[in-house]
C-alpha atoms as a PDB file:
ATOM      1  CA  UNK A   1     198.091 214.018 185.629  1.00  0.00           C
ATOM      2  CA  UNK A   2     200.018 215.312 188.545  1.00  0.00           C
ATOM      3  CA  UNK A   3     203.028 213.662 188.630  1.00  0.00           C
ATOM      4  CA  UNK A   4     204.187 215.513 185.087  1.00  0.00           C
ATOM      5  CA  UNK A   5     205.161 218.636 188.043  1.00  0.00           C
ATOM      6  CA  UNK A   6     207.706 216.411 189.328  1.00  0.00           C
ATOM      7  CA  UNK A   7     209.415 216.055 185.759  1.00  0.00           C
ATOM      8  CA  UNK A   8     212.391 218.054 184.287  1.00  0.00           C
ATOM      9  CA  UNK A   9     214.279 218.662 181.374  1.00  0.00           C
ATOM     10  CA  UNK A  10     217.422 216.936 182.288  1.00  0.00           C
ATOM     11  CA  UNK A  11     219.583 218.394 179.004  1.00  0.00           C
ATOM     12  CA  UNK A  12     218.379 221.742 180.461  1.00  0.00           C
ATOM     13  CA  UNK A  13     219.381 221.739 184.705  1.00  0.00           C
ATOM     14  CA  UNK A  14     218.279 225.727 184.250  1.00  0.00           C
ATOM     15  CA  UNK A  15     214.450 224.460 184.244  1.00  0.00           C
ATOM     16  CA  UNK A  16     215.046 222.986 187.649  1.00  0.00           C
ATOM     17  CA  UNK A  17     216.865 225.604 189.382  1.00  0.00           C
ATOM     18  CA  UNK A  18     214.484 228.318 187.811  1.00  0.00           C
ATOM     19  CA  UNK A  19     211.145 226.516 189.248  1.00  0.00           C
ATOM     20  CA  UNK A  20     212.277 225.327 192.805  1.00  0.00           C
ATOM     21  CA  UNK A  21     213.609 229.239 193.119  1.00  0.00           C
ATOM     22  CA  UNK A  22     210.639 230.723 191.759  1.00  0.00           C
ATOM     23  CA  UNK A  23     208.497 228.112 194.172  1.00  0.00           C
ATOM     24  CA  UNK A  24     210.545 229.058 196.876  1.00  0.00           C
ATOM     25  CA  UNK A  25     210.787 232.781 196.470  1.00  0.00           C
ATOM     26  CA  UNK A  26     206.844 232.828 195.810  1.00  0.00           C
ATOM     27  CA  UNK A  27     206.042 230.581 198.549  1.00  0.00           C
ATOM     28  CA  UNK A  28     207.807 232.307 201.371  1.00  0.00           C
ATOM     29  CA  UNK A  29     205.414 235.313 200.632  1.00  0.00           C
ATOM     30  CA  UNK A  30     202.393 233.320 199.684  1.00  0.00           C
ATOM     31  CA  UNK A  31     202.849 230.389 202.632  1.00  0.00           C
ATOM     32  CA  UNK A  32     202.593 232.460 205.897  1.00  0.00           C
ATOM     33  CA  UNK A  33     199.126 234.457 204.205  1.00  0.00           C
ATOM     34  CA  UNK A  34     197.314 231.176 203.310  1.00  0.00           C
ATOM     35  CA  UNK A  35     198.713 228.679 205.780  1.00  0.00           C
ATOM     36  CA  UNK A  36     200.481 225.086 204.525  1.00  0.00           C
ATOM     37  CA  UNK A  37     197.111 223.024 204.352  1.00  0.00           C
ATOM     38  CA  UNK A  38     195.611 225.945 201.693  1.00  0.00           C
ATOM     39  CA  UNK A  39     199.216 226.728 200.112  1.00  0.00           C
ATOM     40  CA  UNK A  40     199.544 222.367 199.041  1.00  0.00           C
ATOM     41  CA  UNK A  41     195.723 222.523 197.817  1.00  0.00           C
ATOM     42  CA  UNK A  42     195.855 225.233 196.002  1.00  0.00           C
ATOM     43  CA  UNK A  43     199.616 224.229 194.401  1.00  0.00           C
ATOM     44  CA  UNK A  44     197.856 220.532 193.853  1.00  0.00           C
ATOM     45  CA  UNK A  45     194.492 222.179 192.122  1.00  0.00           C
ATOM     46  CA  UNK A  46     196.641 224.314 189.855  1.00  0.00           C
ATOM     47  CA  UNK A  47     199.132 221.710 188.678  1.00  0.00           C
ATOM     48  CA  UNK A  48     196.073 219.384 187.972  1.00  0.00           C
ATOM     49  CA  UNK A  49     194.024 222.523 186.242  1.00  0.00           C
ATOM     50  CA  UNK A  50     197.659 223.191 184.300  1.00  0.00           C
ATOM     51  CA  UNK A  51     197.738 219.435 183.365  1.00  0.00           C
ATOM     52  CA  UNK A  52     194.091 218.963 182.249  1.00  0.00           C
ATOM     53  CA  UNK A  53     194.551 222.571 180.276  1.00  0.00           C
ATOM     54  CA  UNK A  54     197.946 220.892 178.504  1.00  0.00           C
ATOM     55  CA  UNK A  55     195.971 217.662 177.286  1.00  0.00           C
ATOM     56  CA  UNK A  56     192.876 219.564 176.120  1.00  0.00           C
ATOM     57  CA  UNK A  57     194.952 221.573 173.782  1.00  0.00           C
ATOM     58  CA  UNK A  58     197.269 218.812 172.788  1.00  0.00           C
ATOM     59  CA  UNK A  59     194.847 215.736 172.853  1.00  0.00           C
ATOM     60  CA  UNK A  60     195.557 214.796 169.291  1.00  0.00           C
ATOM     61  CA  UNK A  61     199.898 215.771 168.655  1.00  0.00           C
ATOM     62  CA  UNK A  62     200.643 214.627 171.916  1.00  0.00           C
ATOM     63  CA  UNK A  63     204.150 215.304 173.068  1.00  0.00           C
ATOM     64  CA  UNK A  64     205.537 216.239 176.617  1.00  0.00           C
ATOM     65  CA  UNK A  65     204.484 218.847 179.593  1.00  0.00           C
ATOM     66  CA  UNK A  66     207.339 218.956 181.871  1.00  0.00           C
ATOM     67  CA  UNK A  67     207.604 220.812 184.971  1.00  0.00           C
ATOM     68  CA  UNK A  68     205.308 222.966 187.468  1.00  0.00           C
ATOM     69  CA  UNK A  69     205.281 225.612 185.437  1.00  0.00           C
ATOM     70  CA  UNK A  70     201.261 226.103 185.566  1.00  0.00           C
ATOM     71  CA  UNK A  71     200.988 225.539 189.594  1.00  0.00           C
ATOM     72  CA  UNK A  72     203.958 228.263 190.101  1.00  0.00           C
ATOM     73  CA  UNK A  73     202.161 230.744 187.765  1.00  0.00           C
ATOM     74  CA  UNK A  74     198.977 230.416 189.837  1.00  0.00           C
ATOM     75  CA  UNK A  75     200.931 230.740 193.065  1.00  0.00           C
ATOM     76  CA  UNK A  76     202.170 233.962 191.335  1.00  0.00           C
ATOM     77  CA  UNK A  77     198.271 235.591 190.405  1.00  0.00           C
ATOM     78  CA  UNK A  78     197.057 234.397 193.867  1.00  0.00           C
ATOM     79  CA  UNK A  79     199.797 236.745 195.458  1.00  0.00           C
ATOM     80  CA  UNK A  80     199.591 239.719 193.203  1.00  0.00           C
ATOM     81  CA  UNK A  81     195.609 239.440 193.559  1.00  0.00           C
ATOM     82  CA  UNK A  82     196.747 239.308 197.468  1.00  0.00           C
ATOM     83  CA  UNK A  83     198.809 242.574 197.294  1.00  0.00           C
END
């Protein structure tokens, strides 16, 4: 269930430039404000949350979730609801 964040598209190198930028450019901010202990948990929560999310709604067609795309998007509310 977490190890699908570590996955990428390899026919599509955009996905994985796009999400360690994002990460990066969204953790610079959020890192310093919540400290690296709270930062990792709250990635680790979110990409599990994101996961469990994915398989509730797909249970029965299946197919593939690639990528941290839910974990970044919570990184990205928890610093707008910070500013």
């Amino acid at each position: 269930v977490l190890t699908h964040g570590l996955l990428h598209d390899a026919g599509f190198p955009l996905h994985i430039l796009s999400s360690v930028l994002l990460l990066v450019l969204i953790g610079r901010e959020l890192e310093p404000q919540l400290g690296a202990g709270r930062f990792a948990a709250l990635f680790g929560a979110a990409l599990f949350a994101g996961s469990v999310c994915w398989l509730a709604l797909h249970w029965r067609h299946g197919g593939a979730h690639l990528g941290p795309g839910a974990a970044i998007s919570a990184l990205l509310v928890v610093l707008a609801r910070l500013y």
